[in-house]
Protein backbone atom coordinates (compact mmCIF):
# COMPACT_ATOMS: atom_id res chain seq x y z
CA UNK A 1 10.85 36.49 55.03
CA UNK A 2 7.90 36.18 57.49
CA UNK A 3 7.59 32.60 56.88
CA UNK A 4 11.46 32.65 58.15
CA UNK A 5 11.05 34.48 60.97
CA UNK A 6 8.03 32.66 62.63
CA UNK A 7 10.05 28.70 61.85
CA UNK A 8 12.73 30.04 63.89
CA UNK A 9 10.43 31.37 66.42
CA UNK A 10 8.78 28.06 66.37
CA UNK A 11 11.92 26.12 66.48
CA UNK A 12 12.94 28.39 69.19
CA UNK A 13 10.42 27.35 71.44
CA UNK A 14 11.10 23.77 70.61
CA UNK A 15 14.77 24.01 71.58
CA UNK A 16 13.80 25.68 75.18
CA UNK A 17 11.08 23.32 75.92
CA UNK A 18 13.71 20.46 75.52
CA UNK A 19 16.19 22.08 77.63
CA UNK A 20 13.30 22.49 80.08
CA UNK A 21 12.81 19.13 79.81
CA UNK A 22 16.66 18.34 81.12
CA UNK A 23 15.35 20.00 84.63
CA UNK A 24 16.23 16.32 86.04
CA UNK A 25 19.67 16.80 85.60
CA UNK A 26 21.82 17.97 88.12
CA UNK A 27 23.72 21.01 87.53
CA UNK A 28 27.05 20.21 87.99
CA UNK A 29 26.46 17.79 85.20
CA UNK A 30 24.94 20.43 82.64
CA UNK A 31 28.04 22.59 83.63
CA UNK A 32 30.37 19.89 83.21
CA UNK A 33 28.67 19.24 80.00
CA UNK A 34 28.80 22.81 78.65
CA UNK A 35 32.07 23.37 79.94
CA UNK A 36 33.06 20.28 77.38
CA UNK A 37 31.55 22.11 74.36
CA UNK A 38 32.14 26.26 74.55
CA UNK A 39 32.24 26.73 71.09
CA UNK A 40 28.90 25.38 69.75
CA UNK A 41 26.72 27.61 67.56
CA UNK A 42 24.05 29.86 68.96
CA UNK A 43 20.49 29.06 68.66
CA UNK A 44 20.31 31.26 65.69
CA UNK A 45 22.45 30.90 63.38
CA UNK A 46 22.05 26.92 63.92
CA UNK A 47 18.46 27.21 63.39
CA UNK A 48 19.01 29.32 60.09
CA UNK A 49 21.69 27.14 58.39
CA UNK A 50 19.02 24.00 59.30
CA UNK A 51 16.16 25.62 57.96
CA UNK A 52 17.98 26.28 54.75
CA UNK A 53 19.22 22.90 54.62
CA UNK A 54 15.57 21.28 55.28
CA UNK A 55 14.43 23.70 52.38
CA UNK A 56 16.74 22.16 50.08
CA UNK A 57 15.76 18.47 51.25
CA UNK A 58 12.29 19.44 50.32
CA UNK A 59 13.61 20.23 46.77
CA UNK A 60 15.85 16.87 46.93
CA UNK A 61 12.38 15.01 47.89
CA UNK A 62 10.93 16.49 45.31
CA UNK A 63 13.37 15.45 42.83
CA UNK A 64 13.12 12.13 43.83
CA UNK A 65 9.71 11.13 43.33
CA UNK A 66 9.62 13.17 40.47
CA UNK A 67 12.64 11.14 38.80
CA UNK A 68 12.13 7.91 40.49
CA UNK A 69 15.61 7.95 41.78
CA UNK A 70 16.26 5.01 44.83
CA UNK A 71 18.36 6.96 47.96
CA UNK A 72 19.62 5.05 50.36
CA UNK A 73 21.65 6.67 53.41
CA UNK A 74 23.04 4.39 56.42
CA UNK A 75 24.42 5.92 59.81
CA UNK A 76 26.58 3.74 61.71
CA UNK A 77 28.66 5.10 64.84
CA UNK A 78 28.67 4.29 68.78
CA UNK A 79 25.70 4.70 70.92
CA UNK A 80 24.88 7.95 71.71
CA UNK A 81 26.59 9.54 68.77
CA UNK A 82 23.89 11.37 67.46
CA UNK A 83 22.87 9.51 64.64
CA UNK A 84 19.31 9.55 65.74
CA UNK A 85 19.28 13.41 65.93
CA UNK A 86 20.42 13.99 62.67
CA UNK A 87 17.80 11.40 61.39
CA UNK A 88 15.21 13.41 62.92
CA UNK A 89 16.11 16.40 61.41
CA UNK A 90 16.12 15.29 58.00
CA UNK A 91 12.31 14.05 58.21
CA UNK A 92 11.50 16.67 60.23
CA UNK A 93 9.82 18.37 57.25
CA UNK A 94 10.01 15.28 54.75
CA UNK A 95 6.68 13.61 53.70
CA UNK A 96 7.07 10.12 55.31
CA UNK A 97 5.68 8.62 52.18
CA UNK A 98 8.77 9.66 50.21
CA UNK A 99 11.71 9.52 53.28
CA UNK A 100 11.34 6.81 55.55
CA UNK A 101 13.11 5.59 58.26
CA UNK A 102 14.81 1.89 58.96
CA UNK A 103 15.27 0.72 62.52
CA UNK A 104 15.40 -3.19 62.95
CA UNK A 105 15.14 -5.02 66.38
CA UNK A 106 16.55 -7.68 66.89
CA UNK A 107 16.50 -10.56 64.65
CA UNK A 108 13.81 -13.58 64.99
CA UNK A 109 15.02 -17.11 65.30
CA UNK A 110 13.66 -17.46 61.82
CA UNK A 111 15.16 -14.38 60.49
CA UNK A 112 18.38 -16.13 61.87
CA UNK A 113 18.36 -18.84 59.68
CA UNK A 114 18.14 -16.86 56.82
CA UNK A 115 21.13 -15.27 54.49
CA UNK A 116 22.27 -12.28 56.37
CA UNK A 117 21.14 -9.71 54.29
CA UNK A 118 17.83 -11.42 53.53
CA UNK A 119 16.17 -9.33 56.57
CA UNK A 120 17.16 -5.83 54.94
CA UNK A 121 16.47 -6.43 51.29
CA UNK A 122 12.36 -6.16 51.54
CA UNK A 123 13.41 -2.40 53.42
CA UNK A 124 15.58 -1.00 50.42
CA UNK A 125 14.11 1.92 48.69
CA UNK A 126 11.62 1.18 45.61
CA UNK A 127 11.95 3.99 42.70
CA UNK A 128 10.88 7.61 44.14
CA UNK A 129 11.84 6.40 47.87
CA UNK A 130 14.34 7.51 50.25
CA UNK A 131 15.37 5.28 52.82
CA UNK A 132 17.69 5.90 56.19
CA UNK A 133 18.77 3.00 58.02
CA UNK A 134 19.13 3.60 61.51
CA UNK A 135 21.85 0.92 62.15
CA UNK A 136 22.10 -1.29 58.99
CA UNK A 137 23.59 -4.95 57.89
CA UNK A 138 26.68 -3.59 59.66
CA UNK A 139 25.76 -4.46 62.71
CA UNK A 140 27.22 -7.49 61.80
CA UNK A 141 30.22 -6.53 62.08
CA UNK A 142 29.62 -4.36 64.97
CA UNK A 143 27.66 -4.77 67.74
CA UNK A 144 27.00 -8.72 66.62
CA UNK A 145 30.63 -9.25 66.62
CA UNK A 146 31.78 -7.52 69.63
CA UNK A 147 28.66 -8.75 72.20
CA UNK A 148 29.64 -12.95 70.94
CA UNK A 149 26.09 -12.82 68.92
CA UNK A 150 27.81 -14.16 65.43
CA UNK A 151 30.73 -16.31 65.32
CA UNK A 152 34.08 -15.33 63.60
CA UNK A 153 33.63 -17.53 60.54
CA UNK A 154 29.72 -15.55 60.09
CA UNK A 155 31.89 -12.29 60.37
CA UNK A 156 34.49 -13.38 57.94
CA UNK A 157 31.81 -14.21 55.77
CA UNK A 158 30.26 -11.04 56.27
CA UNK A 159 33.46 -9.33 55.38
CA UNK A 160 33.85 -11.81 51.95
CA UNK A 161 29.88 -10.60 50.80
CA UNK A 162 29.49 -7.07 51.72
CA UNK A 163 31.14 -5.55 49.37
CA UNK A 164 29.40 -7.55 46.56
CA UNK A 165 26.32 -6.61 47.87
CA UNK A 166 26.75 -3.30 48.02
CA UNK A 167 28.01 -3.04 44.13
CA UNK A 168 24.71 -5.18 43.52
CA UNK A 169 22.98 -2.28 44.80
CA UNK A 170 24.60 0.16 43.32
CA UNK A 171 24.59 -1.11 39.81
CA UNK A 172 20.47 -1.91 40.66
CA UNK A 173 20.20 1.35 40.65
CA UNK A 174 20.48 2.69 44.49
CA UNK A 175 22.51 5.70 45.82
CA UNK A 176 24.11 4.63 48.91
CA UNK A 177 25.62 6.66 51.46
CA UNK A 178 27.37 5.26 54.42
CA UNK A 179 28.39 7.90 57.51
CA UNK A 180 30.05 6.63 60.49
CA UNK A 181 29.22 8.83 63.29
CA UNK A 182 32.37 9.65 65.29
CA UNK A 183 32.70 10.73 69.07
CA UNK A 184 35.26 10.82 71.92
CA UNK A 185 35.30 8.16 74.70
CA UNK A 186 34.99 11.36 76.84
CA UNK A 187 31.82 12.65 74.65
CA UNK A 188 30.36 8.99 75.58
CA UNK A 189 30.69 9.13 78.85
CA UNK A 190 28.82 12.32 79.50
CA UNK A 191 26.35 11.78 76.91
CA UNK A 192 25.13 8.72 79.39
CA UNK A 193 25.60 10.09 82.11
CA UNK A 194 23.31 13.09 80.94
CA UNK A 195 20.78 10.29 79.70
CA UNK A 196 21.13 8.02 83.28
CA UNK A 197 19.91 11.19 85.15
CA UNK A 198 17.16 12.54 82.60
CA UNK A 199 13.81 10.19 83.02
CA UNK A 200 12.78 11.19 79.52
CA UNK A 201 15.94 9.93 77.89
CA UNK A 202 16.94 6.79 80.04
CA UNK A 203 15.16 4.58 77.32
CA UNK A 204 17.65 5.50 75.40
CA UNK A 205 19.71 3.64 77.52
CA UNK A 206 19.61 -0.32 77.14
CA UNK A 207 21.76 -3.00 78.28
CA UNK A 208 23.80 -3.53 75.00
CA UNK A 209 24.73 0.66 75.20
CA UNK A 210 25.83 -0.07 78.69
CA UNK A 211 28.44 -2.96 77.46
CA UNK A 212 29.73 -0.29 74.83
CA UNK A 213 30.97 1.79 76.86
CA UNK A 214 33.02 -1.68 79.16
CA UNK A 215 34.08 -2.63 75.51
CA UNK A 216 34.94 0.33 74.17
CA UNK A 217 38.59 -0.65 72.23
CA UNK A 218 36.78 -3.51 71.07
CA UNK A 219 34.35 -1.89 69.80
CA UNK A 220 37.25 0.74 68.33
CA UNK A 221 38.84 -2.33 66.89
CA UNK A 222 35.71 -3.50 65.00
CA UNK A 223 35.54 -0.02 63.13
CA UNK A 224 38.56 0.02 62.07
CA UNK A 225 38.55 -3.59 60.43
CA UNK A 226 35.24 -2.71 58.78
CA UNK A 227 36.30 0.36 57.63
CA UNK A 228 39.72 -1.41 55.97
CA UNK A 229 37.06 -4.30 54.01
CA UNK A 230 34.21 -2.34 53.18
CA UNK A 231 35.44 1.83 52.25
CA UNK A 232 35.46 0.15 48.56
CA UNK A 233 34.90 2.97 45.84
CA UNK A 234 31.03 2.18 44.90
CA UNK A 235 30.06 3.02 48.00
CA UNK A 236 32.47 4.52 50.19
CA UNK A 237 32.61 5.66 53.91
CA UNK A 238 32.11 9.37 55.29
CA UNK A 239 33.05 10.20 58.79
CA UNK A 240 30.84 12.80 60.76
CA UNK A 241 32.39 14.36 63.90
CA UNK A 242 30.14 14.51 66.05
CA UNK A 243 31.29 15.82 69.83
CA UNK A 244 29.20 18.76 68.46
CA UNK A 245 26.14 17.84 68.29
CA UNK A 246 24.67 20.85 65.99
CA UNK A 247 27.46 21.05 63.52
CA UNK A 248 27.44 17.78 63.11
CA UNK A 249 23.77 17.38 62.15
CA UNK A 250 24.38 20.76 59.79
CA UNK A 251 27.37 19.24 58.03
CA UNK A 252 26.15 15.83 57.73
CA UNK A 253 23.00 17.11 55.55
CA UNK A 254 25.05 19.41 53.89
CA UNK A 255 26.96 16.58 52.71
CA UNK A 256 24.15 14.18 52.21
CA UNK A 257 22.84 17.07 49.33
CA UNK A 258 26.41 17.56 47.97
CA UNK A 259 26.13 13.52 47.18
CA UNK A 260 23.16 14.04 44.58
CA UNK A 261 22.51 15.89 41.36
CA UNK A 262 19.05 17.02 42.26
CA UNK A 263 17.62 20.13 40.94
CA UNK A 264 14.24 21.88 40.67
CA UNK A 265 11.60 20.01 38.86
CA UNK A 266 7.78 21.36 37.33
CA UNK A 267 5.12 22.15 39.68
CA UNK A 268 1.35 23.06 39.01
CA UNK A 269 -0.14 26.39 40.42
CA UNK A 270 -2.13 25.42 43.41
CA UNK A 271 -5.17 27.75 43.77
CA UNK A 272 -7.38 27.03 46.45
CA UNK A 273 -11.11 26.22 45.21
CA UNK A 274 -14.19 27.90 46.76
CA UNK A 275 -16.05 25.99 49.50
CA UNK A 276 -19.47 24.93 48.29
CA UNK A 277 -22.23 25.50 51.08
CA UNK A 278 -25.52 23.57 50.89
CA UNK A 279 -28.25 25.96 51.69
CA UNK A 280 -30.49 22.58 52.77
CA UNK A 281 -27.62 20.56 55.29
CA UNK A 282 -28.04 21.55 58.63
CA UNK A 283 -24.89 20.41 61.18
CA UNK A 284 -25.44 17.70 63.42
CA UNK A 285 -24.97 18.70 67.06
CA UNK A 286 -22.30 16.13 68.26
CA UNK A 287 -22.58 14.95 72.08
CA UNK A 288 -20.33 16.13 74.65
CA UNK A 289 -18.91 12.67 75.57
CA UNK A 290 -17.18 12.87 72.48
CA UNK A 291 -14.81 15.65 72.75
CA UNK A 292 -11.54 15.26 74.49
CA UNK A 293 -11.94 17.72 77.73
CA UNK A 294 -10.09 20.85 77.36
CA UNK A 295 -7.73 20.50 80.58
CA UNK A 296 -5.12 23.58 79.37
């Protein structure tokens, strides 16, 4: 179990070295904040529960290329609902060949004259891929709906071909998986304000996250009537709570693996081979310009 002990050391270090990094804050804010949440795990047992989880990913990757199965996982929710973090952690240890993440801007004015879905399509996951959209074609019937950016009869249209689409996708050949990320209007509000006053998170602040939180029934009413035209049975919705932020990423994977009949497949030995040395090469001395100067 050595190899157990020094991940959570390592992760360990990770986890203080971010909360380090929240020094900006102010600390009626942080107390505010952890006054909101006194029952979150401890640093322990969340770091053993993810590291078990990540372990079985690796076997799930595995599996994957290995049968040439097509994954597909989207996470929807409001801003700042942690559907990046829980993205993170599932590559965190993935080979980025296999698992790759999906994160559109905004569309082009010839992506806009396009079918809807045409823009997502070449992103979809090939045979041996996994693919996590970070925001997906339901933006649509989010964000594009509540900011005025696509007109009612584009959303009612929306409404009248998702649900096609996704059984298209489905009976290609593609597991999809659709979690809504789910958080208080409370939760919201201090997750901004924590990013407003911490300089390395206010990019993760933009003007559209801003209007969320001025249109937040709208946007409340918008789930709602997506969830009613498009929880259909090939692909249906799951709903993460997420106010906690570390049970939310442990039961979302947790889930994600209960949604797929992997299993162990073959693997070779791997021996290391000897290094051959060449009695006649001699090293060339490299100038010093070249090296990056060692400052720590």
């Amino acid at each position: 179990m050595d190899w157990l002990k020094a991940e959570l050391e390592a992760e360990l270090d990770e986890d203080y070295e971010l909360e380090l990094s929240e020094s900006a804050l102010s600390l009626e804010l942080r107390r505010i904040y952890k006054q909101r949440h006194p029952a979150t795990l401890d640093r322990a047992t969340y770091f053993k529960a993810l590291l078990a989880l990540q372990a079985e990913l690796i076997k799930l990757q595995d599996w994957v290329e290995h049968s040439g199965e097509k994954i597909c996982v989207i996470f929807e929710g409001r801003d700042a609902a942690g559907k990046g973090g829980v993205i993170k952690r599932i590559t965190q240890r993935l080979n980025p060949r296999v698992c790759r993440v999906v994160a559109l801007t905004k569309p082009s004015d010839r992506e806009r004259t396009q079918w809807y879905f045409q823009r997502y399509v070449p992103h979809l996951p090939s045979g041996g891929e996994i693919v996590l959209f970070d925001r997906s074609w339901y933006n649509r019937s989010g964000v594009e709906r509540v900011m005025g950016f696509a007109t009612p009869d584009q959303v009612e249209q929306f409404f009248q071909d998702v649900p096609e689409f996704e059984r298209m996708l489905v009976r290609s050949g593609i597991r999809l998986v659709k979690y809504w990320f789910s958080i208080t209007d409370e939760e919201q509000q201090l997750r901004f304000l924590m990013r407003i006053h911490d300089p390395l998170k206010q990019w993760k602040l933009s003007p559209m996250d801003l209007q969320s939180r001025v249109r937040w029934e709208d946007y409340t009413k918008a789930k709602e009537e997506t969830f009613a035209r498009t929880n259909i049975p090939e692909s249906p919705w799951f709903i993460v709570e997420a106010n906690d932020k570390k049970r939310a990423r442990l039961n979302c994977i947790h889930h994600l693996l209960d949604q797929i009949p992997y299993g162990d497949v073959p693997h070779e030995s791997i021996t290391l081979p000897d290094r051959v040395f060449s009695p006649d090469y001699d090293r060339a001395v490299l100038p010093n310009e070249l090296f990056v100067p060692a400052r720590y």
